[in-house]
PDB file of N, CA and C in Angstrom:
ATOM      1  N   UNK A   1       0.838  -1.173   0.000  1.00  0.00           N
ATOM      2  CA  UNK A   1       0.000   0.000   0.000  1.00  0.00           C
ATOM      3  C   UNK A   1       0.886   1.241   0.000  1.00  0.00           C
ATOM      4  N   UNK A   2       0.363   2.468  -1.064  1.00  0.00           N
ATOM      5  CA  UNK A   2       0.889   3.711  -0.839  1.00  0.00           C
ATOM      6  C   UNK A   2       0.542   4.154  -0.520  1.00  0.00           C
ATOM      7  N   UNK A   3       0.499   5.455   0.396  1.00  0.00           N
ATOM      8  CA  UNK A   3      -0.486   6.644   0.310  1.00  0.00           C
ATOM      9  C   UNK A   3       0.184   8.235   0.653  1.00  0.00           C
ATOM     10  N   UNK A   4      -0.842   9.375   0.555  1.00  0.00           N
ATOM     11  CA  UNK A   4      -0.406  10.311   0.371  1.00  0.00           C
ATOM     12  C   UNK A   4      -0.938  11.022   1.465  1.00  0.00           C
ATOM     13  N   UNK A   5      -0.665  12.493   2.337  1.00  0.00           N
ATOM     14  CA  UNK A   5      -1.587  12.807   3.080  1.00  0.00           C
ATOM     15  C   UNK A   5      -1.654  14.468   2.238  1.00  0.00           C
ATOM     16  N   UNK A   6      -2.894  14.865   2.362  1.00  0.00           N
ATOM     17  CA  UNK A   6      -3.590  16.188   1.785  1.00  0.00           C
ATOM     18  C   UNK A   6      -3.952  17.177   2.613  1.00  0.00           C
ATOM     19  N   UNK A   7      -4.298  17.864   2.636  1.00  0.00           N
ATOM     20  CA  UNK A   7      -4.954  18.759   3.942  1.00  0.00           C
ATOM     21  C   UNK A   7      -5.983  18.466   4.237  1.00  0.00           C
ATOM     22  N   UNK A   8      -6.764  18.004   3.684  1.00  0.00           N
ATOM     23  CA  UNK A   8      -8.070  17.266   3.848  1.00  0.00           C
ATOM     24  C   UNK A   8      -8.247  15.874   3.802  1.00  0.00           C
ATOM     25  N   UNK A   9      -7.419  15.282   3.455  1.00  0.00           N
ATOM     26  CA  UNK A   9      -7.630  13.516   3.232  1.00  0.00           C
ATOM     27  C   UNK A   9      -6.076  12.696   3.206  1.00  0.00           C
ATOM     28  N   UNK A  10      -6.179  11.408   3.492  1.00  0.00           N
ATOM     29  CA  UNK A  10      -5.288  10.548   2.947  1.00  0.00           C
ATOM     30  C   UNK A  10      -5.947  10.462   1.598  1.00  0.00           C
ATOM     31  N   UNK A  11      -4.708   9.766   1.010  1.00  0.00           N
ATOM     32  CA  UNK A  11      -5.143   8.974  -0.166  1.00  0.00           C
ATOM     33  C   UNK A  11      -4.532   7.724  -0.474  1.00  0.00           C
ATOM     34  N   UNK A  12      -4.846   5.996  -1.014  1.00  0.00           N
ATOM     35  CA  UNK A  12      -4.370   5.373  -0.216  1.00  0.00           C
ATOM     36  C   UNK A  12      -4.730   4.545  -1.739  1.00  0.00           C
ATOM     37  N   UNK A  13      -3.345   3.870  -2.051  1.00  0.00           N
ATOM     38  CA  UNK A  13      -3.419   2.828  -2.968  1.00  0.00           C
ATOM     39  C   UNK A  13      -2.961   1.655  -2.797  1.00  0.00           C
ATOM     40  N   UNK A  14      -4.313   0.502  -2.608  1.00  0.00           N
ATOM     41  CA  UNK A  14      -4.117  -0.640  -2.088  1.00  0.00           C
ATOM     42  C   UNK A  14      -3.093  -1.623  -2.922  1.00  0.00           C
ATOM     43  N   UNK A  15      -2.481  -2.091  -3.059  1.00  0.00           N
ATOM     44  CA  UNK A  15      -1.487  -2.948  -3.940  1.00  0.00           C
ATOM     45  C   UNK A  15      -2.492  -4.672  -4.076  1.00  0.00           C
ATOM     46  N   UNK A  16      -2.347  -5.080  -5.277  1.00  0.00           N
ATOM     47  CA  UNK A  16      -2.634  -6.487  -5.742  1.00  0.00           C
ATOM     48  C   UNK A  16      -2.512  -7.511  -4.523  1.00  0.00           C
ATOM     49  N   UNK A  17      -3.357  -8.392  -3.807  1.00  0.00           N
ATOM     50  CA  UNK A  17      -3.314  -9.204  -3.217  1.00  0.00           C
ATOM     51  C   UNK A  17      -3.753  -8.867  -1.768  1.00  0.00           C
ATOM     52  N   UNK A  18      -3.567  -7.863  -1.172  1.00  0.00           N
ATOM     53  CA  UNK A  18      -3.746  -7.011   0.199  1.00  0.00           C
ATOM     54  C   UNK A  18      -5.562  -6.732   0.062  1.00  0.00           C
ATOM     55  N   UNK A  19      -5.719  -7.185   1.571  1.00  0.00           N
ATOM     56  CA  UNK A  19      -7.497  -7.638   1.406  1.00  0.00           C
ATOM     57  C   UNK A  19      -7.535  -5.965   2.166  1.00  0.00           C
ATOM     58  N   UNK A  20      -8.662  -5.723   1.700  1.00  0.00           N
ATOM     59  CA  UNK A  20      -8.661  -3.725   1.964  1.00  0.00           C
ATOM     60  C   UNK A  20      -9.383  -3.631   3.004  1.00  0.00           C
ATOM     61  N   UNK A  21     -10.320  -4.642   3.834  1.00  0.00           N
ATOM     62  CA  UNK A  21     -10.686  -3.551   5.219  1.00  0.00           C
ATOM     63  C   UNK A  21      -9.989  -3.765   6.272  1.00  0.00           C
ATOM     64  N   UNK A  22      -8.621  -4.985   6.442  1.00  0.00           N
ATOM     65  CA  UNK A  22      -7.865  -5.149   6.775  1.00  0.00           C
ATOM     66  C   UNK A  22      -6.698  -4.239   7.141  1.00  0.00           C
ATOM     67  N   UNK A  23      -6.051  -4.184   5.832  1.00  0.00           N
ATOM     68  CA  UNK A  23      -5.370  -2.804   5.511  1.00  0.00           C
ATOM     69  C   UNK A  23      -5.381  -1.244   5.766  1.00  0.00           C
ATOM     70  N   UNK A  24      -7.003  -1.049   5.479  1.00  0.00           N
ATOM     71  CA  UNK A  24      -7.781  -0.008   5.933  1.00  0.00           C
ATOM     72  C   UNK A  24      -7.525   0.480   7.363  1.00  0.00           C
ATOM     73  N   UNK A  25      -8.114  -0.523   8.572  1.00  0.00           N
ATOM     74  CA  UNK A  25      -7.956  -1.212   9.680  1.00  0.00           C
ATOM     75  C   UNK A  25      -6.259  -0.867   9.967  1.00  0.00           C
ATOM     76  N   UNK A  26      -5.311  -1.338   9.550  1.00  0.00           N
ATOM     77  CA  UNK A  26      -3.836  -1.078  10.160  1.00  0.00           C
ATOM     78  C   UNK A  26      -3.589   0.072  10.236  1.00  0.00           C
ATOM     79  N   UNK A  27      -4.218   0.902   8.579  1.00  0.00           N
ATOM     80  CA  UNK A  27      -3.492   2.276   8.596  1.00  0.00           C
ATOM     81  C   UNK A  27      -4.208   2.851   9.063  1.00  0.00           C
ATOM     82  N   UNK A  28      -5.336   3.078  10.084  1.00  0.00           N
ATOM     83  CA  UNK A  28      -6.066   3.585  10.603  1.00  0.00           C
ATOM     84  C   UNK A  28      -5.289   3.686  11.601  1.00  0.00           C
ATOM     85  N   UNK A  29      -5.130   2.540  12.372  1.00  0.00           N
ATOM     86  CA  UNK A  29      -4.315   2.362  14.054  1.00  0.00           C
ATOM     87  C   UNK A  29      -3.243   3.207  13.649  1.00  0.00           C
ATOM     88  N   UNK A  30      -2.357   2.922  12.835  1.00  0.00           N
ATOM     89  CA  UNK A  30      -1.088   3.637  12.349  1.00  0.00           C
ATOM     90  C   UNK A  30      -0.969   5.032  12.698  1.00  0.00           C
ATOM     91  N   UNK A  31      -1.874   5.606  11.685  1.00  0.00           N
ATOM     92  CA  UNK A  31      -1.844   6.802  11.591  1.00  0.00           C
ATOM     93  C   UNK A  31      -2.827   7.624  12.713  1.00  0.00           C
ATOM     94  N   UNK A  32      -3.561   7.135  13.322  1.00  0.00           N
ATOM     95  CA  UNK A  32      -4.717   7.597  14.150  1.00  0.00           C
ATOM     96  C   UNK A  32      -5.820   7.866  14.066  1.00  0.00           C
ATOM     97  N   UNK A  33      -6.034   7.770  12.909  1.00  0.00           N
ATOM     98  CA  UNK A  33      -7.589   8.349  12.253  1.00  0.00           C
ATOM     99  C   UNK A  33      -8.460   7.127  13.092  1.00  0.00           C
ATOM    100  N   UNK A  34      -9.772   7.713  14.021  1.00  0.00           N
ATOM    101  CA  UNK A  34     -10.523   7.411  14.771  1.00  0.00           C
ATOM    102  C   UNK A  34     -11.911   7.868  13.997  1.00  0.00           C
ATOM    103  N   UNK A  35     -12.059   8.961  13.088  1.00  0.00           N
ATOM    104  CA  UNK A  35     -13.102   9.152  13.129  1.00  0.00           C
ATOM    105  C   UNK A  35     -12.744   9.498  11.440  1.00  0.00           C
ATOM    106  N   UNK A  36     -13.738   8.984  10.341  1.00  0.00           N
ATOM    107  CA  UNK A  36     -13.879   9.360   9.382  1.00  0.00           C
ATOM    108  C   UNK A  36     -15.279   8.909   8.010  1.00  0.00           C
ATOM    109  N   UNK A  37     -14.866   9.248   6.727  1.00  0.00           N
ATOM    110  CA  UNK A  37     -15.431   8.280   5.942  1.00  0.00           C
ATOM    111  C   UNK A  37     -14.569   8.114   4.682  1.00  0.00           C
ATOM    112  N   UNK A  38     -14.851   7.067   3.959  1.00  0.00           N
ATOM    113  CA  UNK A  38     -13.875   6.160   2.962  1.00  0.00           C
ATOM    114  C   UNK A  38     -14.626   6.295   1.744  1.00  0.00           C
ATOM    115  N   UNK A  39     -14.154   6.464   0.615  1.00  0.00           N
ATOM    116  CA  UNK A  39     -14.899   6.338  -0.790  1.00  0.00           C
ATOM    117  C   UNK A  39     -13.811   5.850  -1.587  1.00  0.00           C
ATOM    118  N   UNK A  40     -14.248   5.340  -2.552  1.00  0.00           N
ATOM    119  CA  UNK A  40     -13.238   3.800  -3.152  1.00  0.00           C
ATOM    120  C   UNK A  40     -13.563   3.596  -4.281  1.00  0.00           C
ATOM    121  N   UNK A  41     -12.662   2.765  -5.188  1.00  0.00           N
ATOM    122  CA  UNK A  41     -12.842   2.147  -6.570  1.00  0.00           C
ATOM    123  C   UNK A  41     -11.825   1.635  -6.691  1.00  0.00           C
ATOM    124  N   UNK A  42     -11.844   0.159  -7.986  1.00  0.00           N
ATOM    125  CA  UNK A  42     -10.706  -0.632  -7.973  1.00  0.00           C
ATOM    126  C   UNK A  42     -11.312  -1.959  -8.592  1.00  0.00           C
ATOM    127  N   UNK A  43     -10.372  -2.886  -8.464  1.00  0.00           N
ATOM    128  CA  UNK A  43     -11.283  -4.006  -8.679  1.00  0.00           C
ATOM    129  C   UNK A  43     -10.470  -5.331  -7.514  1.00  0.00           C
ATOM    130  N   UNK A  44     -11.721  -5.961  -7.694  1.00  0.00           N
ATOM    131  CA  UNK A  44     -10.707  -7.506  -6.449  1.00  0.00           C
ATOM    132  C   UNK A  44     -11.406  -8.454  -7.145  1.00  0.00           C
ATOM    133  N   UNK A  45     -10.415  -9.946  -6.509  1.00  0.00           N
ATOM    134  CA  UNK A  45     -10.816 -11.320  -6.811  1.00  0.00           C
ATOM    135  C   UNK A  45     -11.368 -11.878  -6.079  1.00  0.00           C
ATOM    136  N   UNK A  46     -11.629 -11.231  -4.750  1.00  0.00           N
ATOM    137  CA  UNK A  46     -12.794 -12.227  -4.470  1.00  0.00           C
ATOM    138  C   UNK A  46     -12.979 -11.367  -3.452  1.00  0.00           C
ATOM    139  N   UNK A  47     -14.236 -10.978  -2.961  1.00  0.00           N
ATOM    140  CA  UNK A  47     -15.105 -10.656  -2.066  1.00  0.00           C
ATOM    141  C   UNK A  47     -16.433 -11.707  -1.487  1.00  0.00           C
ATOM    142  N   UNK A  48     -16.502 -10.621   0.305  1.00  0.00           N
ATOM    143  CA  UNK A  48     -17.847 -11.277   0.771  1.00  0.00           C
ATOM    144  C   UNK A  48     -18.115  -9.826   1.284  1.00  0.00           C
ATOM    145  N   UNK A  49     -19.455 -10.060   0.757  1.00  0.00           N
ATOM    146  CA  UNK A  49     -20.292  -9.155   1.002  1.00  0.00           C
ATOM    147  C   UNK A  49     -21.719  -9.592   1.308  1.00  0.00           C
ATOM    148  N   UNK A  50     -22.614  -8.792   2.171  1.00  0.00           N
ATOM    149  CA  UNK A  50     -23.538  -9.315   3.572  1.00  0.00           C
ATOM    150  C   UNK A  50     -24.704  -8.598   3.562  1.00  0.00           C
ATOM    151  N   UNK A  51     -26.128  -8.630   4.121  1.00  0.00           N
ATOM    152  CA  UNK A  51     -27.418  -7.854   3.879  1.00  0.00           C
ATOM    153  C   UNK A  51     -27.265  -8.359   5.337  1.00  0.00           C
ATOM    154  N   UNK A  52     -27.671  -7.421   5.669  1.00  0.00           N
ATOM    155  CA  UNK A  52     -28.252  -7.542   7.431  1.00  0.00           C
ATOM    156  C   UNK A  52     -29.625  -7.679   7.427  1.00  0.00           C
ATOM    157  N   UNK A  53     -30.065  -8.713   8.316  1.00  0.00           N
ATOM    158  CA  UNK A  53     -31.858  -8.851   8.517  1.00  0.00           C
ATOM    159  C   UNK A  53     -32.077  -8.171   9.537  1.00  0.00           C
ATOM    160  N   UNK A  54     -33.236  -7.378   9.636  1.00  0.00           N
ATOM    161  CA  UNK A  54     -33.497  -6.298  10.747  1.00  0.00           C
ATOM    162  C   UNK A  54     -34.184  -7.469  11.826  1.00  0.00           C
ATOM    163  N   UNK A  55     -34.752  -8.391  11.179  1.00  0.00           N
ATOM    164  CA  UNK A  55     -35.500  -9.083  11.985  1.00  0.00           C
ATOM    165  C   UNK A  55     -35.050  -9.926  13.093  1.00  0.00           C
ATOM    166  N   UNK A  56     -33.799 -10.501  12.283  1.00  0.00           N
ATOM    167  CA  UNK A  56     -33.132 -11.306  12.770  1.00  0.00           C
ATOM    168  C   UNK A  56     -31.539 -10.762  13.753  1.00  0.00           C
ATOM    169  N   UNK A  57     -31.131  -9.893  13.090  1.00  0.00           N
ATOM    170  CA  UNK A  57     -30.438  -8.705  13.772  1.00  0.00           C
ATOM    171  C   UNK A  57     -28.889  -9.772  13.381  1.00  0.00           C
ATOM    172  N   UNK A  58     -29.138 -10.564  12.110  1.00  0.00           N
ATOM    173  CA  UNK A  58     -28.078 -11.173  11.751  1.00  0.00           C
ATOM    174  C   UNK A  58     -27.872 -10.846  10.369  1.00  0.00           C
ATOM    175  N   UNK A  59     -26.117 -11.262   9.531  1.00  0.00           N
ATOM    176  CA  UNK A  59     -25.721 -10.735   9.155  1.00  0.00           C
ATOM    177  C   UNK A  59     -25.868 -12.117   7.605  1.00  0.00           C
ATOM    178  N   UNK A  60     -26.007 -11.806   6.347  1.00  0.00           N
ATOM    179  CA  UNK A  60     -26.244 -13.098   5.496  1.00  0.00           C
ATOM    180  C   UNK A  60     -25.091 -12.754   4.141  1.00  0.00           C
ATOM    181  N   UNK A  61     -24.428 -13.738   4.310  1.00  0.00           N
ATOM    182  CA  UNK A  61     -23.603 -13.286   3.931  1.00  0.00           C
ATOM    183  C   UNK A  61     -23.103 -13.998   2.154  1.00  0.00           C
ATOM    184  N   UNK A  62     -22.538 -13.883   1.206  1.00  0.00           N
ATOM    185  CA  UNK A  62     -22.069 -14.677  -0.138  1.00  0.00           C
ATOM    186  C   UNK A  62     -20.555 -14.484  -0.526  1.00  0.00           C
ATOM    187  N   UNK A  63     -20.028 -14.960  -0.853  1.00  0.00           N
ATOM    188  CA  UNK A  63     -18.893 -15.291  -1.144  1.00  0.00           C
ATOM    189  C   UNK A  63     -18.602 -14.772  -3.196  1.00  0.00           C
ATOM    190  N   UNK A  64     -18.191 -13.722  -3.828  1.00  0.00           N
ATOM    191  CA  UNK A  64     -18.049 -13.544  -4.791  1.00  0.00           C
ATOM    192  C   UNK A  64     -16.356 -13.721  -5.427  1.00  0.00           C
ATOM    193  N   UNK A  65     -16.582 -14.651  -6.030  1.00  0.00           N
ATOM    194  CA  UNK A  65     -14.756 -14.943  -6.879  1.00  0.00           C
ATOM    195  C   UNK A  65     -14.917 -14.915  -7.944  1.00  0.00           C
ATOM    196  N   UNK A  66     -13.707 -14.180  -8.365  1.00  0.00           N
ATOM    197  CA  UNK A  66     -13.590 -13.908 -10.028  1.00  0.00           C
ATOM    198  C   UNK A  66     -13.512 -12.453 -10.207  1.00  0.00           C
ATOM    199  N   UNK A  67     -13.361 -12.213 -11.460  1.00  0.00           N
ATOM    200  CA  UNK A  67     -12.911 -10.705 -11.407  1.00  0.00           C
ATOM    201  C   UNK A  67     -13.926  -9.790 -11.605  1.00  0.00           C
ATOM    202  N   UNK A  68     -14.177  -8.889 -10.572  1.00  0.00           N
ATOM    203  CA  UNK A  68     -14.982  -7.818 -10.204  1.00  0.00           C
ATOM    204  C   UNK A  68     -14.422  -6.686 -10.055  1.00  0.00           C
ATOM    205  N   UNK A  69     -14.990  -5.726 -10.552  1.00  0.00           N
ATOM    206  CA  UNK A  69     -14.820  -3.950 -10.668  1.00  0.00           C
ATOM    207  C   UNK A  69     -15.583  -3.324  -9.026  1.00  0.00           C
ATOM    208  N   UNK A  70     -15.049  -2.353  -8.616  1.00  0.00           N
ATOM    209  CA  UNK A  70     -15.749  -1.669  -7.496  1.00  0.00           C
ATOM    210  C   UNK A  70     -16.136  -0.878  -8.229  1.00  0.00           C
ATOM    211  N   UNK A  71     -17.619  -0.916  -8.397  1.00  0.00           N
ATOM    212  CA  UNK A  71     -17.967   0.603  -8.780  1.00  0.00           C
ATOM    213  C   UNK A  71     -18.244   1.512  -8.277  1.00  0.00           C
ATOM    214  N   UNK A  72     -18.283   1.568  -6.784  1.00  0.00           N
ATOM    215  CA  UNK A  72     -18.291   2.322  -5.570  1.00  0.00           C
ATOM    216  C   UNK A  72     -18.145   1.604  -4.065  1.00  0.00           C
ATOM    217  N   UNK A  73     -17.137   2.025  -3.308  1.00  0.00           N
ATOM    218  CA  UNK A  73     -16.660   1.581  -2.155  1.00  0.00           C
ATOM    219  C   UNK A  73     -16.917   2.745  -0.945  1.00  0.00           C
ATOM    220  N   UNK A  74     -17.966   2.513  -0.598  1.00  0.00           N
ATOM    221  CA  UNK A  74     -18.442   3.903   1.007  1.00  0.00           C
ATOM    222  C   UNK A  74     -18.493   3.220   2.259  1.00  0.00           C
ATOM    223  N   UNK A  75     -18.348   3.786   3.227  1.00  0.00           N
ATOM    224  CA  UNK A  75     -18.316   3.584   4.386  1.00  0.00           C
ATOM    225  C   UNK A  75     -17.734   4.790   5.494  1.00  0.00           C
ATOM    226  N   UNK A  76     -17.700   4.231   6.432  1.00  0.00           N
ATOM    227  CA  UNK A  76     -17.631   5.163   7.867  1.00  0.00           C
ATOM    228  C   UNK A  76     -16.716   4.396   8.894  1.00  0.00           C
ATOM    229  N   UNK A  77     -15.519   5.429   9.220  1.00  0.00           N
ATOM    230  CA  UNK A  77     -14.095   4.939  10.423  1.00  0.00           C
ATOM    231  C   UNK A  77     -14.866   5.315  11.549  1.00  0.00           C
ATOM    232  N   UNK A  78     -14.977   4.378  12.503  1.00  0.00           N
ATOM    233  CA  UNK A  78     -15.268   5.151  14.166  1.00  0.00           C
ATOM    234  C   UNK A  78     -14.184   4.140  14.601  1.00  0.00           C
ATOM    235  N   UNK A  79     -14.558   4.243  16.194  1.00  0.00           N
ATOM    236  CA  UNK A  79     -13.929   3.494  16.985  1.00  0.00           C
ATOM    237  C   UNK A  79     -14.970   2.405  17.812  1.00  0.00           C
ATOM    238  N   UNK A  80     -14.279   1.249  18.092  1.00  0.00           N
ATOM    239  CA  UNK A  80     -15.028   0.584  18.793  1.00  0.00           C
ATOM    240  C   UNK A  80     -13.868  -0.169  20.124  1.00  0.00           C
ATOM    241  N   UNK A  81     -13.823  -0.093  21.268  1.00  0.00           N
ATOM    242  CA  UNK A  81     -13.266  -0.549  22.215  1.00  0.00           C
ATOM    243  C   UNK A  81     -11.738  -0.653  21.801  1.00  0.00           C
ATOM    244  N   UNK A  82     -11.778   1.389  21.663  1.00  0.00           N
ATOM    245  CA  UNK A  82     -10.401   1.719  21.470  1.00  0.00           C
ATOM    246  C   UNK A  82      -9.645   1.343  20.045  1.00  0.00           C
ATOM    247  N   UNK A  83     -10.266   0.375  19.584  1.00  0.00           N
ATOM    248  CA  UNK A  83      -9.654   0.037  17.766  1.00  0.00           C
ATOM    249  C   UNK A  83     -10.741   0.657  16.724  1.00  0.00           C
ATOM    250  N   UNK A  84      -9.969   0.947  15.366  1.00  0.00           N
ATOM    251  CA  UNK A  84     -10.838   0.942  14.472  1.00  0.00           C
ATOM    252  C   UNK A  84     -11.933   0.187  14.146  1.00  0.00           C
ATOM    253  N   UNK A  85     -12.976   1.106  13.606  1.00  0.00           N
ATOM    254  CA  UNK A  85     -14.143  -0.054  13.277  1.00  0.00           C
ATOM    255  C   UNK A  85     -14.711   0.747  12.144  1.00  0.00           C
ATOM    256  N   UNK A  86     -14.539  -0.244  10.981  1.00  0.00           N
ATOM    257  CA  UNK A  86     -15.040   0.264   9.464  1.00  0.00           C
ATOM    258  C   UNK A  86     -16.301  -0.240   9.451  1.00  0.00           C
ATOM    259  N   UNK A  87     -16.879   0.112   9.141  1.00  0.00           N
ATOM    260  CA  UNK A  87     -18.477  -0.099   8.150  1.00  0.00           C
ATOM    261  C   UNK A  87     -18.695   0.398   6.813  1.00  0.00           C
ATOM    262  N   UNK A  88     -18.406  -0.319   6.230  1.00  0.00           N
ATOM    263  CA  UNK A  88     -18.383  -0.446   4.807  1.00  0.00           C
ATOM    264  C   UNK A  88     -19.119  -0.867   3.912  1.00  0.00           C
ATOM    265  N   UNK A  89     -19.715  -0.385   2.852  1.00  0.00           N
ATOM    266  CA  UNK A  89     -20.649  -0.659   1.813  1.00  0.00           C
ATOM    267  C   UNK A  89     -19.678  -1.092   0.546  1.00  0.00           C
ATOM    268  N   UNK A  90     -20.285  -1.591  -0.475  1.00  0.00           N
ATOM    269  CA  UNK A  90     -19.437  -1.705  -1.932  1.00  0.00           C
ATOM    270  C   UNK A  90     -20.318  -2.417  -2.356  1.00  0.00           C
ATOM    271  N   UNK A  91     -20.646  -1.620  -3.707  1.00  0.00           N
ATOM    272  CA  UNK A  91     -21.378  -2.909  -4.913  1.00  0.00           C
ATOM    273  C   UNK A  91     -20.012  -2.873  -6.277  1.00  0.00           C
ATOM    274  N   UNK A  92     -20.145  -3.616  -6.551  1.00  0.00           N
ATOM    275  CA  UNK A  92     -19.496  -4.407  -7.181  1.00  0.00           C
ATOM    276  C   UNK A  92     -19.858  -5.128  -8.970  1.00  0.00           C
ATOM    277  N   UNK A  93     -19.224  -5.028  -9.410  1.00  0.00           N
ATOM    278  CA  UNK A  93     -19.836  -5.377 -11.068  1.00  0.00           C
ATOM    279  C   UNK A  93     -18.825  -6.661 -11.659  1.00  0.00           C
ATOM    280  N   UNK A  94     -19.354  -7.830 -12.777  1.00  0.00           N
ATOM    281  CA  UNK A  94     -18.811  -8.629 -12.950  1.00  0.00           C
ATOM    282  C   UNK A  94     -18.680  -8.319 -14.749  1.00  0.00           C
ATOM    283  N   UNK A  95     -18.225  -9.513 -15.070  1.00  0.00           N
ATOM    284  CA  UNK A  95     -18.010  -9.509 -16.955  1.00  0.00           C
ATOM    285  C   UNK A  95     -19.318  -9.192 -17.834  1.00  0.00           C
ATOM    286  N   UNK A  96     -20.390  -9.909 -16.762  1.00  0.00           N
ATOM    287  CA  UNK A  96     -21.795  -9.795 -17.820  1.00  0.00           C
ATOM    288  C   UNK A  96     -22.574  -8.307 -17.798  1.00  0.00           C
ATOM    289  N   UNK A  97     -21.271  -7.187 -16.441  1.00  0.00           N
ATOM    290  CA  UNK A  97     -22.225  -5.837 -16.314  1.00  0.00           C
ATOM    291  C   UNK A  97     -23.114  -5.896 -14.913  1.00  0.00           C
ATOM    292  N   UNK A  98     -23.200  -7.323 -14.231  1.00  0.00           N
ATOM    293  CA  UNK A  98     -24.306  -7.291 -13.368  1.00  0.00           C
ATOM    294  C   UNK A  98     -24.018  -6.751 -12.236  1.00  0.00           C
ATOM    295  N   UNK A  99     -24.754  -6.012 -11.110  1.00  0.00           N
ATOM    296  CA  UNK A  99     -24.047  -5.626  -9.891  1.00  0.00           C
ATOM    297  C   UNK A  99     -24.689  -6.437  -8.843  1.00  0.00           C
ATOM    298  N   UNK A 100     -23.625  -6.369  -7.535  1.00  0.00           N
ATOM    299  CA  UNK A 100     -23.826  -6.879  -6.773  1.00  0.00           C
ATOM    300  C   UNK A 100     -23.699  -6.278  -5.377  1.00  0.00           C
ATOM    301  N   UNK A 101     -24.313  -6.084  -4.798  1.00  0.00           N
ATOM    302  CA  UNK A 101     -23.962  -4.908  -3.539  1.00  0.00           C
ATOM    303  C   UNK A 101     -24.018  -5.472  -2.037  1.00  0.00           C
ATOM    304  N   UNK A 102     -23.851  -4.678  -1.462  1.00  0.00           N
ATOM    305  CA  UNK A 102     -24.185  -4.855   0.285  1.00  0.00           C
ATOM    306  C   UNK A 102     -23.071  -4.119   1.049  1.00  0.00           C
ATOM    307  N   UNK A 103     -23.127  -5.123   2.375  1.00  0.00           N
ATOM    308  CA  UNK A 103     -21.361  -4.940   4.015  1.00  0.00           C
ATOM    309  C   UNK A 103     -20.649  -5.832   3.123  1.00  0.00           C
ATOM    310  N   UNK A 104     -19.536  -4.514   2.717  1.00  0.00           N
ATOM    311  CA  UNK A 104     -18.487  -5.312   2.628  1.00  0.00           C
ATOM    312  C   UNK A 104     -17.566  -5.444   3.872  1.00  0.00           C
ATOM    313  N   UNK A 105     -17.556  -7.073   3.677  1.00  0.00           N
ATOM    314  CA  UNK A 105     -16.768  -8.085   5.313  1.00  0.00           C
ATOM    315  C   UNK A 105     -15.024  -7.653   4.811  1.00  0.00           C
ATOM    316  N   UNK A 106     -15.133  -8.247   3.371  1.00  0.00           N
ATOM    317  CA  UNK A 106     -13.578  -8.576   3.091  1.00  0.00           C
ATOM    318  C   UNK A 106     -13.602  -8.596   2.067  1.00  0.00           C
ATOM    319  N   UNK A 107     -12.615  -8.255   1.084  1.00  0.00           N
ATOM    320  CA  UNK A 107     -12.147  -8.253  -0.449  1.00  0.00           C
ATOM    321  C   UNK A 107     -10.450  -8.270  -0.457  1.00  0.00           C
ATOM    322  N   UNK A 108     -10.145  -9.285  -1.476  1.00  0.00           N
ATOM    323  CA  UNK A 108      -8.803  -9.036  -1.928  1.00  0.00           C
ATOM    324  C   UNK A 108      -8.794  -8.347  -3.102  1.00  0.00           C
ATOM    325  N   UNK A 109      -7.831  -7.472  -3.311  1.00  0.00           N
ATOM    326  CA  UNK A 109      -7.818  -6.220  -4.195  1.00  0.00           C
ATOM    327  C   UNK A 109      -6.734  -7.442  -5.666  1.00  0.00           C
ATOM    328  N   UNK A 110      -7.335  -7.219  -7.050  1.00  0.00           N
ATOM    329  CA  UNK A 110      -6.691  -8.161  -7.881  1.00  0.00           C
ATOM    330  C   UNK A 110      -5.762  -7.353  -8.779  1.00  0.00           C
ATOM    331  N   UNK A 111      -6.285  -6.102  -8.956  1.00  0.00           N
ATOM    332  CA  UNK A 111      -5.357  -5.035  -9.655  1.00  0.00           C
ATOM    333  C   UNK A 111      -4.924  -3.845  -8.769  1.00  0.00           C
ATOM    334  N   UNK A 112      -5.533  -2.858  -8.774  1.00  0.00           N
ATOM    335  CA  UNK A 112      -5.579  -1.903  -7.601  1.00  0.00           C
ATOM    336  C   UNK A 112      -6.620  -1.390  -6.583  1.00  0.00           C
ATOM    337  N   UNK A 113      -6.482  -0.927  -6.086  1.00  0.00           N
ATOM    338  CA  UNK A 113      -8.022   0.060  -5.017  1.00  0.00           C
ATOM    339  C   UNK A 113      -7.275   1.062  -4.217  1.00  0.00           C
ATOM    340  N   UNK A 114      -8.289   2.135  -4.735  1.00  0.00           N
ATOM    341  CA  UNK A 114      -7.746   3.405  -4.816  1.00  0.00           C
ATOM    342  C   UNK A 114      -8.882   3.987  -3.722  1.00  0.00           C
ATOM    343  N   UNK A 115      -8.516   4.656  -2.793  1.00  0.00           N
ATOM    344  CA  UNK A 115      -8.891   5.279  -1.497  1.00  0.00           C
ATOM    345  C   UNK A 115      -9.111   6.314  -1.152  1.00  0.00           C
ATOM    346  N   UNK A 116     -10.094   6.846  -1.057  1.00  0.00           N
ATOM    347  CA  UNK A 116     -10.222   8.181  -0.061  1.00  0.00           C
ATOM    348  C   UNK A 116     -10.313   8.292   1.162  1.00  0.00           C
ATOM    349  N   UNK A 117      -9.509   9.300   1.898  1.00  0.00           N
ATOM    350  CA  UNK A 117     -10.476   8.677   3.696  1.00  0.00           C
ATOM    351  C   UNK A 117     -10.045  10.187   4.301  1.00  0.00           C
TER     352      UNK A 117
END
């Protein structure tokens, strides 16, 4: 991972293979950022991404492999018992165009992912 700092933002380029809310997650502790929000694009090889049931107050989750585009990556940095805690959205697009959305849990990045925060 590279990144840059701005007067207003990092900027943060995930490298091939490095799973991004992970990463996200280190350079958060790293650098200190406790409180923010993230906007994203890139593509990965495999993601899970999750719909929460209100009913159930549980989390349902799918497993996507193969090569996928981010066509938008949002979410929100707080803290939770002193560590980072991302909440993250991303839908996601495949070869046929189709999207796929929800919590993104985890993604490995297959080319790049490119960061705002």
């Amino acid at each position: 991972m590279q990144y840059t700092k701005t007067p207003a933002a990092f900027i943060l380029r995930i490298d091939c293979g490095e799973e991004i809310a992970g990463t996200l997650s280190a350079f958060c502790r790293e650098q200190g950022v406790s409180l923010g929000t993230v906007q994203g694009i890139g593509a990965v090889s495999r993601a899970v991404i999750g719909l929460f049931e209100t009913a159930t107050k549980q989390y349902h989750t799918t497993t996507l492999e193969g090569d996928y585009e981010i066509t938008s990556l949002l979410g929100t940095i707080t803290t939770m018992n002193g560590e980072p805690y991302l909440h993250l959205h991303a839908t996601l697009s495949d070869a046929s165009y189709h999207a796929f959305g929800g919590h993104l849990s985890s993604a490995v990045v297959s080319g790049t992912c490119e960061i705002v925060i």
